[in-house]
C-alpha atoms as a PDB file:
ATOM      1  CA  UNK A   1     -12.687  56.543 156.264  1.00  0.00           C
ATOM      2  CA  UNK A   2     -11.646  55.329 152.799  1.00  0.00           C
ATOM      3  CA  UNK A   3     -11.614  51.834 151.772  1.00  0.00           C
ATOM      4  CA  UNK A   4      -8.052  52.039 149.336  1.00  0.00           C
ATOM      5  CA  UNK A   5      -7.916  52.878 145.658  1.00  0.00           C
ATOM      6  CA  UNK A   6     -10.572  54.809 143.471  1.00  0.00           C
ATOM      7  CA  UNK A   7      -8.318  56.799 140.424  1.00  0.00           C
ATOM      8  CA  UNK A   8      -5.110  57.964 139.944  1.00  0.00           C
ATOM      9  CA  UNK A   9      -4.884  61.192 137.972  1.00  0.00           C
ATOM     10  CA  UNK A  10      -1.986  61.413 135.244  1.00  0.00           C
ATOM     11  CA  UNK A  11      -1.731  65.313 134.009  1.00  0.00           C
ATOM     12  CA  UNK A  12      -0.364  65.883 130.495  1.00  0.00           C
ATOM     13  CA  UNK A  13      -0.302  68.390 128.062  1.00  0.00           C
ATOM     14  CA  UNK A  14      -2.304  66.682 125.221  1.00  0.00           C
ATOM     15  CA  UNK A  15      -5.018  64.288 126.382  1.00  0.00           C
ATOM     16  CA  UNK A  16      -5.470  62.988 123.211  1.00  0.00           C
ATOM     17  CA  UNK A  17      -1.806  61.988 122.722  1.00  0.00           C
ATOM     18  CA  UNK A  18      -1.882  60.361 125.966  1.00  0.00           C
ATOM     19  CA  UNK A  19      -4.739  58.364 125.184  1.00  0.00           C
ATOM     20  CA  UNK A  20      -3.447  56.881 121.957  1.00  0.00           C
ATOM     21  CA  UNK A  21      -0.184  55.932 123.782  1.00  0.00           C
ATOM     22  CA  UNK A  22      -2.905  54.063 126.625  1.00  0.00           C
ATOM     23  CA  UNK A  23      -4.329  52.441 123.321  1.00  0.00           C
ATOM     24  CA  UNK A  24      -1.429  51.633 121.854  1.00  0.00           C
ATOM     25  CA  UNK A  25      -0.076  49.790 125.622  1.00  0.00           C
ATOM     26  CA  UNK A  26      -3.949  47.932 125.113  1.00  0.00           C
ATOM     27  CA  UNK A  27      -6.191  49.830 127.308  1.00  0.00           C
ATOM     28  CA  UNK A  28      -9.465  50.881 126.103  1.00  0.00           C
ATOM     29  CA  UNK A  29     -10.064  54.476 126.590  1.00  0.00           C
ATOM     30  CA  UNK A  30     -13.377  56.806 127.026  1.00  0.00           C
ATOM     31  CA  UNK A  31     -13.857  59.435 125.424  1.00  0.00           C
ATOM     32  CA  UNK A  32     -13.149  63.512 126.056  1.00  0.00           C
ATOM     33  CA  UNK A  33     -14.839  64.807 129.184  1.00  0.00           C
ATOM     34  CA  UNK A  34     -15.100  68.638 130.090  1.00  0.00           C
ATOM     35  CA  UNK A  35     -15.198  70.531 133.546  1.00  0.00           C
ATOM     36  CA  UNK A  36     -16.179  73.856 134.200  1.00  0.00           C
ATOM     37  CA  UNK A  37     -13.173  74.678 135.384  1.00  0.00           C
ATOM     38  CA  UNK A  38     -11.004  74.217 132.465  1.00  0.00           C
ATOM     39  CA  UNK A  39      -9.671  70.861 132.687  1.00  0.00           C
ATOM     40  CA  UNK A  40     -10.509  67.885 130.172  1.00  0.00           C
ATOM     41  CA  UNK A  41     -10.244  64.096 130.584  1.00  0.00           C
ATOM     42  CA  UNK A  42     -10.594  60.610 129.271  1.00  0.00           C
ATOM     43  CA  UNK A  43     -11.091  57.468 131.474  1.00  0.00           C
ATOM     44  CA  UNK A  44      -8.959  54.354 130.971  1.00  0.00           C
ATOM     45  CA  UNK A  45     -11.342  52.414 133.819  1.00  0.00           C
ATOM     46  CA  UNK A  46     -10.120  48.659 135.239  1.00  0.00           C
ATOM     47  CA  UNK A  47     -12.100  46.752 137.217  1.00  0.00           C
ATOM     48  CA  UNK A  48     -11.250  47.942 140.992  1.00  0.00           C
ATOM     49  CA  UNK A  49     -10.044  51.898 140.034  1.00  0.00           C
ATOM     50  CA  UNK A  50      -9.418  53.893 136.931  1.00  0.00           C
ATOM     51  CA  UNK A  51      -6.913  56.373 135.477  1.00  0.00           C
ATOM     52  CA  UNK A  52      -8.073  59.731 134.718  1.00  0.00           C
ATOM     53  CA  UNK A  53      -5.938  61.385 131.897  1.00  0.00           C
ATOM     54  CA  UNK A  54      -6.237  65.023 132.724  1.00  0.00           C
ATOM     55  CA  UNK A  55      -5.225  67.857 130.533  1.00  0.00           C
ATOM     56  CA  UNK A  56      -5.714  71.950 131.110  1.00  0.00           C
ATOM     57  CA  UNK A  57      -7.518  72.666 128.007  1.00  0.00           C
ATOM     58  CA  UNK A  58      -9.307  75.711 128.938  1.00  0.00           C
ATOM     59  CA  UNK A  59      -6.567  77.651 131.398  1.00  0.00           C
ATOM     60  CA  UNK A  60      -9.081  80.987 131.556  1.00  0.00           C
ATOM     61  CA  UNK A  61     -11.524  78.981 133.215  1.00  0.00           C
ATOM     62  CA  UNK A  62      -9.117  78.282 136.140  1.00  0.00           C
ATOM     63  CA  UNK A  63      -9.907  79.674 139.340  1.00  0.00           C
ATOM     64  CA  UNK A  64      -6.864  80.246 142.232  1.00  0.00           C
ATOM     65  CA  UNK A  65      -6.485  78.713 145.353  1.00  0.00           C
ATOM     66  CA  UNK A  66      -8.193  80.375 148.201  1.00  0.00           C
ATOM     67  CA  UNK A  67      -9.145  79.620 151.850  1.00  0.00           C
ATOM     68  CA  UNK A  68     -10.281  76.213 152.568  1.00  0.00           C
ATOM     69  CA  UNK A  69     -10.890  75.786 148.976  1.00  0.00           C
ATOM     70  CA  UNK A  70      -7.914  73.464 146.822  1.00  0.00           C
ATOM     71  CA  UNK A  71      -8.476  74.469 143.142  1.00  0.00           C
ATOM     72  CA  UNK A  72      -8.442  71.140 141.207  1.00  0.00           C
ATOM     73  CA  UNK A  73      -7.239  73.080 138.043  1.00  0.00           C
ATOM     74  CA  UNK A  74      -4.351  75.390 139.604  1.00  0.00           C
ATOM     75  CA  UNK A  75      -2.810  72.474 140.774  1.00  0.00           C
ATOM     76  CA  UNK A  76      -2.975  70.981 137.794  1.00  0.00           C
ATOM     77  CA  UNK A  77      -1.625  73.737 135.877  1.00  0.00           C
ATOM     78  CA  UNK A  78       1.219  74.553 137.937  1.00  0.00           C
ATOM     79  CA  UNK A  79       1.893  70.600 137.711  1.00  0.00           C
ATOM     80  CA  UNK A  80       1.915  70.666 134.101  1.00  0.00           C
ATOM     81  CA  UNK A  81       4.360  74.002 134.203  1.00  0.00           C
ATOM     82  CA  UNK A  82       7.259  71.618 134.547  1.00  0.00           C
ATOM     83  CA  UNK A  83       6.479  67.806 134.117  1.00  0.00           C
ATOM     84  CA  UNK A  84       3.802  65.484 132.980  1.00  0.00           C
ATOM     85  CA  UNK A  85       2.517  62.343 134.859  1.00  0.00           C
ATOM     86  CA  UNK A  86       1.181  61.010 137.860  1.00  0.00           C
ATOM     87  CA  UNK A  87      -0.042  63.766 140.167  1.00  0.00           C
ATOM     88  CA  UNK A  88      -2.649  62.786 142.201  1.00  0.00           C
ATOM     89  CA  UNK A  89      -4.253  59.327 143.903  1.00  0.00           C
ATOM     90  CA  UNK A  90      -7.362  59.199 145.409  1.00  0.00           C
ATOM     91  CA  UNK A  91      -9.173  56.725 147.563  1.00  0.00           C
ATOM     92  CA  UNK A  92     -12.750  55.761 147.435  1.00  0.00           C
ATOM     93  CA  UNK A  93     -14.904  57.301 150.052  1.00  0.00           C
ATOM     94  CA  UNK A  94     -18.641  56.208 151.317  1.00  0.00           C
ATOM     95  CA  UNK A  95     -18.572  59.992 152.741  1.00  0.00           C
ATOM     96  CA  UNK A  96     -16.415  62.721 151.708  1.00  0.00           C
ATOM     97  CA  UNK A  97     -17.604  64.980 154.175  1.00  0.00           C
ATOM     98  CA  UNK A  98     -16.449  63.139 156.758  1.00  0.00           C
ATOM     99  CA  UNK A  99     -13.276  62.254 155.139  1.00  0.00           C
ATOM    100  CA  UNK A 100     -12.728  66.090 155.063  1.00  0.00           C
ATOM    101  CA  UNK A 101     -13.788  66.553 158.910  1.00  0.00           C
ATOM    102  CA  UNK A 102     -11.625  63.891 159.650  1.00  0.00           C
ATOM    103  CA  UNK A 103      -8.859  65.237 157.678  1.00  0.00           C
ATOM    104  CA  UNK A 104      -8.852  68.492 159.581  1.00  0.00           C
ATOM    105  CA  UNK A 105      -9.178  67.292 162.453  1.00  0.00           C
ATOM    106  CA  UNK A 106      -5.989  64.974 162.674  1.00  0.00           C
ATOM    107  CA  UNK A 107      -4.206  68.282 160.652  1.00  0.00           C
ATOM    108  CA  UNK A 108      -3.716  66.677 156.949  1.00  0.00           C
ATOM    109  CA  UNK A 109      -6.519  69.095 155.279  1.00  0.00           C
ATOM    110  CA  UNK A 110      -8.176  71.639 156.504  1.00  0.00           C
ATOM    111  CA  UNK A 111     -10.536  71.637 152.857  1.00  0.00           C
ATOM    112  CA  UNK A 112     -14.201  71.898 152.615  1.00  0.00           C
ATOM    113  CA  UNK A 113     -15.305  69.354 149.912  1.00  0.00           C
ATOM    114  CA  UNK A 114     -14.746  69.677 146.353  1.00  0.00           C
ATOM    115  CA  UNK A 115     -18.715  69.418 144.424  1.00  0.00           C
ATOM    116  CA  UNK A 116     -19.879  68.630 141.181  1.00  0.00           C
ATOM    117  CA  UNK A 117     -21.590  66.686 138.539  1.00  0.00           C
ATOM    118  CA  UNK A 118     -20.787  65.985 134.814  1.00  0.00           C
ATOM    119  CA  UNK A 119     -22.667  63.921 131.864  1.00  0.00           C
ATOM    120  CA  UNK A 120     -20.814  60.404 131.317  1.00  0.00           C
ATOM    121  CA  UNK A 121     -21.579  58.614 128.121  1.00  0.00           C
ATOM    122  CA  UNK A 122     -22.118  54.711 127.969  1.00  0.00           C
ATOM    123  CA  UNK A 123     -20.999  52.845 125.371  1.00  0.00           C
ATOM    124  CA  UNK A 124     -24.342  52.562 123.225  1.00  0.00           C
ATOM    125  CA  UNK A 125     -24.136  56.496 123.342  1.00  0.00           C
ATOM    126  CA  UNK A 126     -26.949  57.566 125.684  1.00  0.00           C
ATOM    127  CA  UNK A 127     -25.759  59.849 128.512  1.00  0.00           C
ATOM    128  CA  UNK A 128     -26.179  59.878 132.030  1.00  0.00           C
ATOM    129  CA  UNK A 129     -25.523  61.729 135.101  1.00  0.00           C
ATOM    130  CA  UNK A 130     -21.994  62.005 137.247  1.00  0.00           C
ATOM    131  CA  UNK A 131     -21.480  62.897 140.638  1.00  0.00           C
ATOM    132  CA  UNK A 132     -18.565  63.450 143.104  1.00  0.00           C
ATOM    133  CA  UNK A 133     -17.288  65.191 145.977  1.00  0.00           C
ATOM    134  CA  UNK A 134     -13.882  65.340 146.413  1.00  0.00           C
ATOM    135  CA  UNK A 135     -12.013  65.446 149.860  1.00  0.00           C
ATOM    136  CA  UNK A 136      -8.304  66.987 149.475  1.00  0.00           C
ATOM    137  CA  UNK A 137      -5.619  66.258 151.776  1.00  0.00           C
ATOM    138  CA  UNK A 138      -1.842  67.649 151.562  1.00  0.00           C
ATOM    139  CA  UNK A 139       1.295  66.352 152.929  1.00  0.00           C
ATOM    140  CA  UNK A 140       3.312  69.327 153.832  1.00  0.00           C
ATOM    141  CA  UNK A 141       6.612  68.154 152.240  1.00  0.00           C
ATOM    142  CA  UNK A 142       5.096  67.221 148.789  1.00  0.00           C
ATOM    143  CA  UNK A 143       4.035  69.957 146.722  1.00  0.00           C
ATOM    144  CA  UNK A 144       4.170  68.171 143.892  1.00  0.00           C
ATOM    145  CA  UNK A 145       1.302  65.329 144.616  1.00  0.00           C
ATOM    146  CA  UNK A 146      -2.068  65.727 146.235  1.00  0.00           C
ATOM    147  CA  UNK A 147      -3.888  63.550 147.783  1.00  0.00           C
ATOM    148  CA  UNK A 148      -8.256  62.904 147.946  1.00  0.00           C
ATOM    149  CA  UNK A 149     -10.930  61.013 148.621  1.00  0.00           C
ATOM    150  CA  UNK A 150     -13.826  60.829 145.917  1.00  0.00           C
ATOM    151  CA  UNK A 151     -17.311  59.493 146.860  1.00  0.00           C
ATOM    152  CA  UNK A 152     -19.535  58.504 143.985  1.00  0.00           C
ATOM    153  CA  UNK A 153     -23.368  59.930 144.097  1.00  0.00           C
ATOM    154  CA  UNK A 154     -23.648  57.519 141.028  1.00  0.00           C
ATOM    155  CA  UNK A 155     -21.756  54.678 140.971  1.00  0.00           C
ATOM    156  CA  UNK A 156     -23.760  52.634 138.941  1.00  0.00           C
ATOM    157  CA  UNK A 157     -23.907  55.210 136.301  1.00  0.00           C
ATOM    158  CA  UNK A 158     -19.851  55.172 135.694  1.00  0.00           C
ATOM    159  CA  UNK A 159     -18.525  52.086 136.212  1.00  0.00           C
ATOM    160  CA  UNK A 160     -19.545  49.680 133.290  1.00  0.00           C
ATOM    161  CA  UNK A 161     -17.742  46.232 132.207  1.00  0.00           C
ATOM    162  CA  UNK A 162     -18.102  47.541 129.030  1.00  0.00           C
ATOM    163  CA  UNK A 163     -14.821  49.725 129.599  1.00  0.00           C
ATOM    164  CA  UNK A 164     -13.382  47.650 131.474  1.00  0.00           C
ATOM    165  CA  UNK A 165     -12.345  44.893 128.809  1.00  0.00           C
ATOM    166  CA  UNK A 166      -8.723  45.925 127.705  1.00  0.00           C
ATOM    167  CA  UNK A 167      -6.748  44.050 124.381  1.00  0.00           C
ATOM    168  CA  UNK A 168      -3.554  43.978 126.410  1.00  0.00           C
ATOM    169  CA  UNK A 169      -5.633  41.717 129.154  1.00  0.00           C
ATOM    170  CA  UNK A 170      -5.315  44.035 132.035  1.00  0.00           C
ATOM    171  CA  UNK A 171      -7.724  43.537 134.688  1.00  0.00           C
ATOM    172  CA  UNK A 172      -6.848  44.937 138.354  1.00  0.00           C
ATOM    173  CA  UNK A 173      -4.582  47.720 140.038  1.00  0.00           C
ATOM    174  CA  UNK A 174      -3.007  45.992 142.953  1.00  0.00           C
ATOM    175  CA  UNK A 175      -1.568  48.696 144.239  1.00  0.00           C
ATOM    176  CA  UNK A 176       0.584  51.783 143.407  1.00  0.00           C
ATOM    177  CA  UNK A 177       4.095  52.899 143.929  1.00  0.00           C
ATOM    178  CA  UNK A 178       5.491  56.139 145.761  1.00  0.00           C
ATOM    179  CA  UNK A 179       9.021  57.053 145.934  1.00  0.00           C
ATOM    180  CA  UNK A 180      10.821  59.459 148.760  1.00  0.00           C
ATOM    181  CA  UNK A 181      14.007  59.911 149.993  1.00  0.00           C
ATOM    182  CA  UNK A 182      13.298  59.131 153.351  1.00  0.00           C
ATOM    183  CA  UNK A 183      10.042  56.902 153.534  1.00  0.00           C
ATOM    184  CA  UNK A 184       9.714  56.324 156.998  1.00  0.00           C
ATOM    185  CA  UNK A 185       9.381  60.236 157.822  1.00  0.00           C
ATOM    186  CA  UNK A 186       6.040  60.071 155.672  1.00  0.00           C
ATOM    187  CA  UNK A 187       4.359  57.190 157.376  1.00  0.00           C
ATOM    188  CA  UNK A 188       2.199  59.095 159.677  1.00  0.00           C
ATOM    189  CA  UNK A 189       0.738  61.095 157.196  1.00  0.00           C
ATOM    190  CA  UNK A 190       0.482  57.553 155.117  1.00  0.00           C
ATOM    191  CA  UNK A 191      -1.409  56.030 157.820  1.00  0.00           C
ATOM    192  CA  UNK A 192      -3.628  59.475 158.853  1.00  0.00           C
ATOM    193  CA  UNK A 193      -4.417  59.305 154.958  1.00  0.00           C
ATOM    194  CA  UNK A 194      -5.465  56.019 154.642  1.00  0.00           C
ATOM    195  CA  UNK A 195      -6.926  55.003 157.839  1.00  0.00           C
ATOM    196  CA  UNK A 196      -4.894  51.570 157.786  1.00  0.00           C
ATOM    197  CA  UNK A 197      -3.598  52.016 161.384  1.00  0.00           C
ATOM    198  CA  UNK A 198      -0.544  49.854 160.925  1.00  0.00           C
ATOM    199  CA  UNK A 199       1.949  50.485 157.762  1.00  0.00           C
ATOM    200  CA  UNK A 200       4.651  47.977 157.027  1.00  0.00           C
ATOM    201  CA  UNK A 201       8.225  49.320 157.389  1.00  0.00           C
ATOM    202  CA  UNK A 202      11.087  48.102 156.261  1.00  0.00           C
ATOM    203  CA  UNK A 203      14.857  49.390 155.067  1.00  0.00           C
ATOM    204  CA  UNK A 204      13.013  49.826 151.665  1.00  0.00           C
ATOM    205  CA  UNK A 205      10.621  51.942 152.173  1.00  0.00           C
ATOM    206  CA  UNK A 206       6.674  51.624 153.874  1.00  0.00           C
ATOM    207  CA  UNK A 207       3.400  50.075 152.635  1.00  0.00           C
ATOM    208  CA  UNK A 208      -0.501  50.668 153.437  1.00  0.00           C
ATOM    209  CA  UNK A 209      -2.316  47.528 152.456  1.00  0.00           C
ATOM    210  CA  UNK A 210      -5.711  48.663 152.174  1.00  0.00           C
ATOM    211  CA  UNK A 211      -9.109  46.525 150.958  1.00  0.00           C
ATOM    212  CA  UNK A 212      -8.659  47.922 147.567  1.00  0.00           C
ATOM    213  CA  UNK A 213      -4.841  48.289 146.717  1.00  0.00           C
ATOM    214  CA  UNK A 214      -1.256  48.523 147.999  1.00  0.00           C
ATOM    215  CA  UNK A 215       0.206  51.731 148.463  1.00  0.00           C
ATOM    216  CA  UNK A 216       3.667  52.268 148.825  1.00  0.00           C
ATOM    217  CA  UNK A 217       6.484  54.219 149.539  1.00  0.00           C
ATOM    218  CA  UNK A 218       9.795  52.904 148.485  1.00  0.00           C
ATOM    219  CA  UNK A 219      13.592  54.696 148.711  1.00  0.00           C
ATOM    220  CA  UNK A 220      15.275  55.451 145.271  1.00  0.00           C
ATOM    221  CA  UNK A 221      17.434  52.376 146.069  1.00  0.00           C
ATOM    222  CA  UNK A 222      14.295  50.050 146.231  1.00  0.00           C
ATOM    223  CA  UNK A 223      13.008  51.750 143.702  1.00  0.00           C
ATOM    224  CA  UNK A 224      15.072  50.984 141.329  1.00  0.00           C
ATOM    225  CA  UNK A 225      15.138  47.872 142.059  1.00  0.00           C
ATOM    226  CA  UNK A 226      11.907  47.185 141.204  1.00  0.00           C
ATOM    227  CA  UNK A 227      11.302  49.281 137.843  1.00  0.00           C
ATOM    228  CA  UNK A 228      14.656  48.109 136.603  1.00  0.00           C
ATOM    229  CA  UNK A 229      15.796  51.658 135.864  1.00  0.00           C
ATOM    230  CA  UNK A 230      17.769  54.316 138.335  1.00  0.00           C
ATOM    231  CA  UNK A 231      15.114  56.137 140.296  1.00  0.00           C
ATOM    232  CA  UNK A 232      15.881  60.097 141.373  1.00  0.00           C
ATOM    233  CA  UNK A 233      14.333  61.769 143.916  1.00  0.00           C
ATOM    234  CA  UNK A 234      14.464  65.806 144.895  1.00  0.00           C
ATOM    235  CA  UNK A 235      13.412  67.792 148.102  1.00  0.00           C
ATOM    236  CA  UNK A 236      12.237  65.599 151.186  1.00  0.00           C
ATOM    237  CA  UNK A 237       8.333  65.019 148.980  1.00  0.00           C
ATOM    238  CA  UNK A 238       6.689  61.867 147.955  1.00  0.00           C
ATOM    239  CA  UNK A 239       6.177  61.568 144.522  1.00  0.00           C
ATOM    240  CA  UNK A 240       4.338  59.312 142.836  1.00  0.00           C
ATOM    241  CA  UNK A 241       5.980  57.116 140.381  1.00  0.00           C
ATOM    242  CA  UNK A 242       4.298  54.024 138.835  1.00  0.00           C
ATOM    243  CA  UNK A 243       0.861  52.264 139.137  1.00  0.00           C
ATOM    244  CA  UNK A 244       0.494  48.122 139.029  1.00  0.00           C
ATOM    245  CA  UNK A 245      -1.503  46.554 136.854  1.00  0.00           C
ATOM    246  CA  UNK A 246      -2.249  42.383 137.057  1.00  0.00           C
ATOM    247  CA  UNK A 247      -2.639  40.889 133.141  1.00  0.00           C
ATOM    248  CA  UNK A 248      -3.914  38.129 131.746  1.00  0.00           C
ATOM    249  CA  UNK A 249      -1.080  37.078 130.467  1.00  0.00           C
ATOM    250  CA  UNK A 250       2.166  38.915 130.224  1.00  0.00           C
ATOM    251  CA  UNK A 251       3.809  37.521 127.411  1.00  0.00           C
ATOM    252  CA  UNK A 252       0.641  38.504 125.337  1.00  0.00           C
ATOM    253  CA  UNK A 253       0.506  41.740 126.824  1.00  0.00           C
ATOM    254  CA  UNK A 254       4.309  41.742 125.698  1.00  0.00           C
ATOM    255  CA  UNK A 255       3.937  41.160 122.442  1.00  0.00           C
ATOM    256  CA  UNK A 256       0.915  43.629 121.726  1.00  0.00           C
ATOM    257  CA  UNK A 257       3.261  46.482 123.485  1.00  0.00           C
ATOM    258  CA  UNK A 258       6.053  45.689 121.152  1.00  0.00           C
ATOM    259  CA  UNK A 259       3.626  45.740 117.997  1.00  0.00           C
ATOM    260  CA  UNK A 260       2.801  48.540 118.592  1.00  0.00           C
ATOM    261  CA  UNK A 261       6.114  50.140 119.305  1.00  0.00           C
ATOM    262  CA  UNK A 262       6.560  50.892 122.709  1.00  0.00           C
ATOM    263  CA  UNK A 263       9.973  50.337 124.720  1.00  0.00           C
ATOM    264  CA  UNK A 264       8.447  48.030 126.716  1.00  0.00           C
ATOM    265  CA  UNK A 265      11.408  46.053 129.200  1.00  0.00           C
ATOM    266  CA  UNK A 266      11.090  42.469 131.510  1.00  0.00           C
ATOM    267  CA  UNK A 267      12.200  42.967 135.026  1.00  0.00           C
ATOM    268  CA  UNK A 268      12.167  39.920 136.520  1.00  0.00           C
ATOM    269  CA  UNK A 269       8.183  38.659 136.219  1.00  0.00           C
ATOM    270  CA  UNK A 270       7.116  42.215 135.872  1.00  0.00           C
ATOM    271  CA  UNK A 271       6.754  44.538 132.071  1.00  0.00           C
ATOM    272  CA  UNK A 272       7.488  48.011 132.885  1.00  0.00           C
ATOM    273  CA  UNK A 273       6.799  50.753 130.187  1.00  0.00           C
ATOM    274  CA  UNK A 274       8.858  53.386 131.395  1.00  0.00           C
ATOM    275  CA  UNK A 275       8.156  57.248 131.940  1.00  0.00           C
ATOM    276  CA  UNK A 276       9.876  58.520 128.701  1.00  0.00           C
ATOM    277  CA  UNK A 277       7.131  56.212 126.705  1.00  0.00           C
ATOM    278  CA  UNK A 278       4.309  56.902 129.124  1.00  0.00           C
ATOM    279  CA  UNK A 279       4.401  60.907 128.972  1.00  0.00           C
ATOM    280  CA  UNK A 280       6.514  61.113 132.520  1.00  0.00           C
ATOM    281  CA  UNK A 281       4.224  57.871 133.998  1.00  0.00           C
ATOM    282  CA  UNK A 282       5.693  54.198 134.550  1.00  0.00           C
ATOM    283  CA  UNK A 283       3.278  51.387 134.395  1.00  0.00           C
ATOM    284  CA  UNK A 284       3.979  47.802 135.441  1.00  0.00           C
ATOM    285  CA  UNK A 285       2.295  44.648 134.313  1.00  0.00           C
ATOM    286  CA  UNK A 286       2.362  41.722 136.715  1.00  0.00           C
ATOM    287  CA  UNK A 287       1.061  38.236 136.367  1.00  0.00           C
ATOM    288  CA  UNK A 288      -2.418  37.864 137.350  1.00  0.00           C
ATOM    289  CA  UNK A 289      -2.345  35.646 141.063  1.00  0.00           C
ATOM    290  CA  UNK A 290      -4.978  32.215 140.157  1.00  0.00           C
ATOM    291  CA  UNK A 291      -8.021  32.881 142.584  1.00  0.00           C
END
């Protein structure tokens, strides 16, 4: 079963715009990658999972859903028909064939894995090989997020310190933040998901603390509360609103945000670069904990 965290996809209409606004909040970003199924990304990679900035670049190469088979780039598309940002987490997987057995069998997916390899660049240039297999999941009530496990054939080959040093002094993702109107109706399919067989539940909302990130679900009300803005939700679907990141230090990370003129806001101990700066994606910067 999967072990928390691997990448959180945020779709957007122009990858390239998207990245500068990552550089500008002081993340180091990869380059442009290509799939053969029309989508493009760049990497933004921290030290535990990544973000992969996804755009639909080549829409004729897009296949359509069919049986047992989720088509990465139609739900992308269709995404990006309406909004831009976070559309998709998945977790890290030692076997994503079993992830998809497993998924079908306790009725979340019902998916044959998702194959393929790519060239990744390092930062001296040379290239080397990717490869993944992607498990999908769904949650019936949330059309507009999917959820996956990815196993790495390569790991070795893609994650590299290099990428992973960041001017604004990020370092981690502790976690990520889902928003519903009714929480505790999606906590079965929360703890099916993530194999953590016991999910905190409170008024505010439910939480699977995995061994590589938080994931919760919080009301609007809670919600709010915590990104320092009123949070909306629509339909009875999880969507999925803002991803954690622990800095360095915040007042640094403060002050390279507001150089480079972003409408970054405090909350309390937290930054939070809202979704109308972060192309429909909120990001929060929390104090690194001492070890």
């Amino acid at each position: 079963m999967p072990q928390g965290l691997d990448h959180i996809v945020h779709a957007v209409r122009d990858v390239d715009a998207a990245a500068e606004f990552y550089v500008r909040a002081g993340f180091t970003v990869g380059g442009r990658n290509r799939h053969p199924w029309g989508t493009h990304n760049r990497i933004v990679q921290l030290k535990n999972c990544y973000i992969e900035i996804l755009e639909v670049a080549e829409p004729e190469k897009i296949v359509a859903h069919r049986a047992r088979f989720f088509s990465f780039g139609a739900f992308s598309r269709d995404f990006l028909a309406y909004r831009e940002g976070f559309s998709m987490v998945l977790l890290n997987s030692r076997d994503a064939a079993a992830d998809a057995r497993a998924f079908e069998a306790i009725g979340i997916g019902a998916f044959d894995t998702f194959d393929f390899t790519r060239e990744g660049k390092r930062p001296d240039g040379s290239t080397v090989k990717l490869a993944f297999s992607l498990a999908f999941a769904a949650e019936p009530n949330s059309p507009d997020l999917r959820f996956a496990t990815c196993q790495h054939y390569f790991p070795e080959n893609f994650w590299n310190p290099a990428f992973q040093n960041h001017a604004n002094g990020a370092r981690r993702v502790p976690g990520v933040v889902m928003t519903a109107a009714d929480p505790v109706s999606h906590q079965s399919f929360l703890e099916a998901y993530t194999g953590v067989k016991i999910v905190a539940s409170s008024e505010d909302g439910v939480a699977a603390h995995t061994k590589n990130g938080d994931i919760v679900i919080l009301n609007p009300s809670a919600a709010g509360d915590l990104l320092g803005f009123p949070v909306k939700t629509s339909g009875e679907g999880i969507v999925l609103s803002a991803m954690r990141f622990t800095a360095a230090d915040l007042s640094r990370a403060e002050g390279l945000h507001r150089k480079n003129g972003l409408a970054v806001r405090r909350n309390g101990e937290r930054l939070i670069i809202p979704p109308d700066e972060g192309f429909g994606a909120t990001l929060i910067f929390e104090a690194a904990k001492e070890s």
